[in-house]
N, C-alpha and C. Protein backbone atom coordinates (compact mmCIF):
# COMPACT_ATOMS: atom_id res chain seq x y z
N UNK A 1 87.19 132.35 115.02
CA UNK A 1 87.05 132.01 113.63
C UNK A 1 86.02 130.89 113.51
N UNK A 2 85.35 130.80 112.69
CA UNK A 2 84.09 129.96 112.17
C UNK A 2 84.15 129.16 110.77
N UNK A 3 84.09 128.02 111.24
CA UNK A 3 84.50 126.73 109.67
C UNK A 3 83.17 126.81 109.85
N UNK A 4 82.83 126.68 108.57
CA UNK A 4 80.98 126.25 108.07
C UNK A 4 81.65 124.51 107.07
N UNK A 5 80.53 123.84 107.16
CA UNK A 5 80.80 122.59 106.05
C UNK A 5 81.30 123.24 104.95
N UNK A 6 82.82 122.57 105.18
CA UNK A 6 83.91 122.67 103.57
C UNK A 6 84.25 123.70 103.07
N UNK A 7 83.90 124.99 104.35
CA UNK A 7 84.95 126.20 103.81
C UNK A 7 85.70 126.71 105.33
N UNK A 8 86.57 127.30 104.79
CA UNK A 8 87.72 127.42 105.79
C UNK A 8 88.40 128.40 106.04
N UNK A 9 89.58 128.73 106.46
CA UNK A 9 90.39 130.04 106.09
C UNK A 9 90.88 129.91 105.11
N UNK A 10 91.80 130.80 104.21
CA UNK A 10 92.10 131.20 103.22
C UNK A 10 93.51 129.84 103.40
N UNK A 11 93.60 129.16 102.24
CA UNK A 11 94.81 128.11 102.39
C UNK A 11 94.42 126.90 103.39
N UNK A 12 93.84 126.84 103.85
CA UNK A 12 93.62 125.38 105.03
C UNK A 12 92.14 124.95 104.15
N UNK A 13 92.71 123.34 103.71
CA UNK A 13 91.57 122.62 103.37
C UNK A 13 90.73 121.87 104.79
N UNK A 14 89.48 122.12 104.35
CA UNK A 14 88.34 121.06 105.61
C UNK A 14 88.05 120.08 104.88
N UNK A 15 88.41 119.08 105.99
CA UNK A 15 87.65 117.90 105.50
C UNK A 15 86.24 117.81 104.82
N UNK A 16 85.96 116.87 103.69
CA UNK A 16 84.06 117.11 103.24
C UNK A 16 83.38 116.17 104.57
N UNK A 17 82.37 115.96 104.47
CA UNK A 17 81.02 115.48 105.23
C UNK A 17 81.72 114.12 105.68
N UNK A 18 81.92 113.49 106.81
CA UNK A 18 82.34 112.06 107.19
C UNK A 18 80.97 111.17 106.52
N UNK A 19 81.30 109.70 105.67
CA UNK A 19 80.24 109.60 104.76
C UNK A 19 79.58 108.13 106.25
N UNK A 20 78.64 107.47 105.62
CA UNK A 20 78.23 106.45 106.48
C UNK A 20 78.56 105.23 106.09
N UNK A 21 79.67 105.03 105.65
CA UNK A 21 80.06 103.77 105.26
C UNK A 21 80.88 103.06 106.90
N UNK A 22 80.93 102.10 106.88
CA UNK A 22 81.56 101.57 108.02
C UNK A 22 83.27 102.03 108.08
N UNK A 23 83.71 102.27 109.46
CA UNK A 23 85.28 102.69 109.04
C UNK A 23 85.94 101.47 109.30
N UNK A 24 87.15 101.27 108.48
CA UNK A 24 88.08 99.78 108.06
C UNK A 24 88.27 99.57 109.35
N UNK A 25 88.97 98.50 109.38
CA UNK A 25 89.69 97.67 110.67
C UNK A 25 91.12 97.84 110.51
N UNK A 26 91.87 98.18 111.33
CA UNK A 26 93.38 98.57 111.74
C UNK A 26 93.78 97.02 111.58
N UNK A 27 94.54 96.44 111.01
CA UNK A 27 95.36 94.82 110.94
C UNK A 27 96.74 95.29 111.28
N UNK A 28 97.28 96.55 111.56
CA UNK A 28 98.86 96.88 111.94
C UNK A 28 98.98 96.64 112.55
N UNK A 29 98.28 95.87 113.74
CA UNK A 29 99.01 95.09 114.97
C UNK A 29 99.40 93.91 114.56
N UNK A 30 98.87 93.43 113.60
CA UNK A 30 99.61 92.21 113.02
C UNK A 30 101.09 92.09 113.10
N UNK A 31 101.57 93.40 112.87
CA UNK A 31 102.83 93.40 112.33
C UNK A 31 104.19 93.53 113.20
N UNK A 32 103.04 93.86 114.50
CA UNK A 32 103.90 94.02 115.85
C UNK A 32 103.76 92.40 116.17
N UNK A 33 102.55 92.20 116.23
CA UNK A 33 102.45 90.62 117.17
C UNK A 33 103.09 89.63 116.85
N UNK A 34 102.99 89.05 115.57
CA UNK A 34 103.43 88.05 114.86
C UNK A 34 104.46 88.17 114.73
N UNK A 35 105.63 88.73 113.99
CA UNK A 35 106.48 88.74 113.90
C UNK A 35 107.40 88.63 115.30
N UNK A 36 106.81 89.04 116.40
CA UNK A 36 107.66 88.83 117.59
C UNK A 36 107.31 87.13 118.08
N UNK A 37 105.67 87.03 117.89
CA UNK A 37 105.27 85.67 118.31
C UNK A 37 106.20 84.47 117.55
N UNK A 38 106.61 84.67 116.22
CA UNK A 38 107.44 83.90 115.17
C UNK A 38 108.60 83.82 115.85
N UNK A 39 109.24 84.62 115.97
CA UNK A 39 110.34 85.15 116.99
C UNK A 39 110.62 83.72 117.98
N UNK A 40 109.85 84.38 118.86
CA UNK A 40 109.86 83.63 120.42
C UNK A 40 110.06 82.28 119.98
N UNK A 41 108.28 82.16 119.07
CA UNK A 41 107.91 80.60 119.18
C UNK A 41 109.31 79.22 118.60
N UNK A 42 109.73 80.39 117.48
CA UNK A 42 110.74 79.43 116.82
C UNK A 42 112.30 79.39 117.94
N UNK A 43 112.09 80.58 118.26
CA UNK A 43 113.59 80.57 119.52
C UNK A 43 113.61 79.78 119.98
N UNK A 44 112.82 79.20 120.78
CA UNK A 44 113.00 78.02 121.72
C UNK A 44 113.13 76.55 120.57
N UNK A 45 113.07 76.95 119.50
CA UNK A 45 113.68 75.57 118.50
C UNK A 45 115.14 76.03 118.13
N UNK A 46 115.58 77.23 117.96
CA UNK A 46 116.76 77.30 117.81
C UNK A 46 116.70 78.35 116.28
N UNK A 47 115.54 78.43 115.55
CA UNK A 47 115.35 79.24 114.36
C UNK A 47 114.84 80.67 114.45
N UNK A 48 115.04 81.61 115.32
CA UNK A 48 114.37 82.41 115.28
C UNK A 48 114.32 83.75 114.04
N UNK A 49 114.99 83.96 113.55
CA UNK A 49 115.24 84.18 112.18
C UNK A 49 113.86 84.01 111.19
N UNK A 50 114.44 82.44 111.35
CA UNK A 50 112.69 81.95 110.50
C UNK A 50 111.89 82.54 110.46
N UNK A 51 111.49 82.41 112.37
CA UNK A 51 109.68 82.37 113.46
C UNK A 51 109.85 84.34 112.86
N UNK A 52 110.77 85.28 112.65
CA UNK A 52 110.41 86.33 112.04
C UNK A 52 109.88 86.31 110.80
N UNK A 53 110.40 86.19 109.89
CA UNK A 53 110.05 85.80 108.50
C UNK A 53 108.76 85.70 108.43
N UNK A 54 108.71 84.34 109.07
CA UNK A 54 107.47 83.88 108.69
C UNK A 54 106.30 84.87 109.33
N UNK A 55 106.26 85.39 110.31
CA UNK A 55 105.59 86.34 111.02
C UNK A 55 105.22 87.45 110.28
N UNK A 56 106.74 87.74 109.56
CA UNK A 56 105.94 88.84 108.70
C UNK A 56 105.58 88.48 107.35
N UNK A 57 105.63 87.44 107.29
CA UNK A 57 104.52 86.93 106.09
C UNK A 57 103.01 86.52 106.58
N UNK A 58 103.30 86.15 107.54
CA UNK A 58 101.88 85.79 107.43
C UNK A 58 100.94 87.16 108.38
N UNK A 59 101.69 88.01 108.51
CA UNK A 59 101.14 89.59 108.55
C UNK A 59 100.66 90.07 107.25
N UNK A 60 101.61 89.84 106.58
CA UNK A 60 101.29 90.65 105.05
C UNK A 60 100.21 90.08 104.51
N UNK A 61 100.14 88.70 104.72
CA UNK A 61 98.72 87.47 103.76
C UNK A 61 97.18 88.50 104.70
N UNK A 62 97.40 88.02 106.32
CA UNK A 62 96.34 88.62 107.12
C UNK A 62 96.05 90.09 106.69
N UNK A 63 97.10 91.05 106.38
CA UNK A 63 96.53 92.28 106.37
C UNK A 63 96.00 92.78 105.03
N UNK A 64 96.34 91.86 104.11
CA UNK A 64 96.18 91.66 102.65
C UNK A 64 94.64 91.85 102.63
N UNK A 65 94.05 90.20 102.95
CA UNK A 65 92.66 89.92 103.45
C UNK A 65 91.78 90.50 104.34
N UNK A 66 92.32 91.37 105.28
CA UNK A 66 91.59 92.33 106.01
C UNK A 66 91.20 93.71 104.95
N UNK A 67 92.27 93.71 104.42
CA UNK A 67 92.24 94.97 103.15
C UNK A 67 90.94 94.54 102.33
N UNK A 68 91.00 93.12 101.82
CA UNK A 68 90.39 92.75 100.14
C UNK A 68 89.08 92.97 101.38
N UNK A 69 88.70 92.40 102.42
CA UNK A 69 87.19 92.33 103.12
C UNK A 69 86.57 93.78 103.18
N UNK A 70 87.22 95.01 104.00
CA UNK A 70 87.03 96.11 104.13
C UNK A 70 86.94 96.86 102.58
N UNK A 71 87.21 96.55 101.74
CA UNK A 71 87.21 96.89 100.13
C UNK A 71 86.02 96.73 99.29
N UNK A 72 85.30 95.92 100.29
CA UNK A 72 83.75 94.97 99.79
C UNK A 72 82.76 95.41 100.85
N UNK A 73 83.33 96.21 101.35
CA UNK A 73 81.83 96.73 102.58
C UNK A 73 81.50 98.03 102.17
């Protein structure tokens, strides 16, 4: 079977043309790292609860701003 640009078999959509804009930056590791780093760092104070929290806040601010940057390119 043979896809030509943007036609397909009968029912299966093709992707259009990949364009030349730059592709975004992945920030979802944020959400693994930090939140465990919050974790740890505050454990050894006795809050680790917190050191989460805060981890995944300050995931959400970082991936926020990785978003608003990649939004402007």
């Amino acid at each position: 079977m043979t896809i030509f640009a943007g036609v397909g078999p009968v029912g299966v959509a093709c992707a259009a043309a990949m364009s030349r804009s730059p592709s975004p930056r992945s920030a979802g590791i944020l959400f693994a790292i930090l939140p465990l780093a919050g974790a740890i760092g505050l454990g050894f104070r006795g809050q680790p609860v917190i050191g989460l929290v805060g981890g995944l806040a300050l995931a959400a601010v970082l991936t926020t701003l990785f978003w608003l940057a990649d939004r402007r390119r």
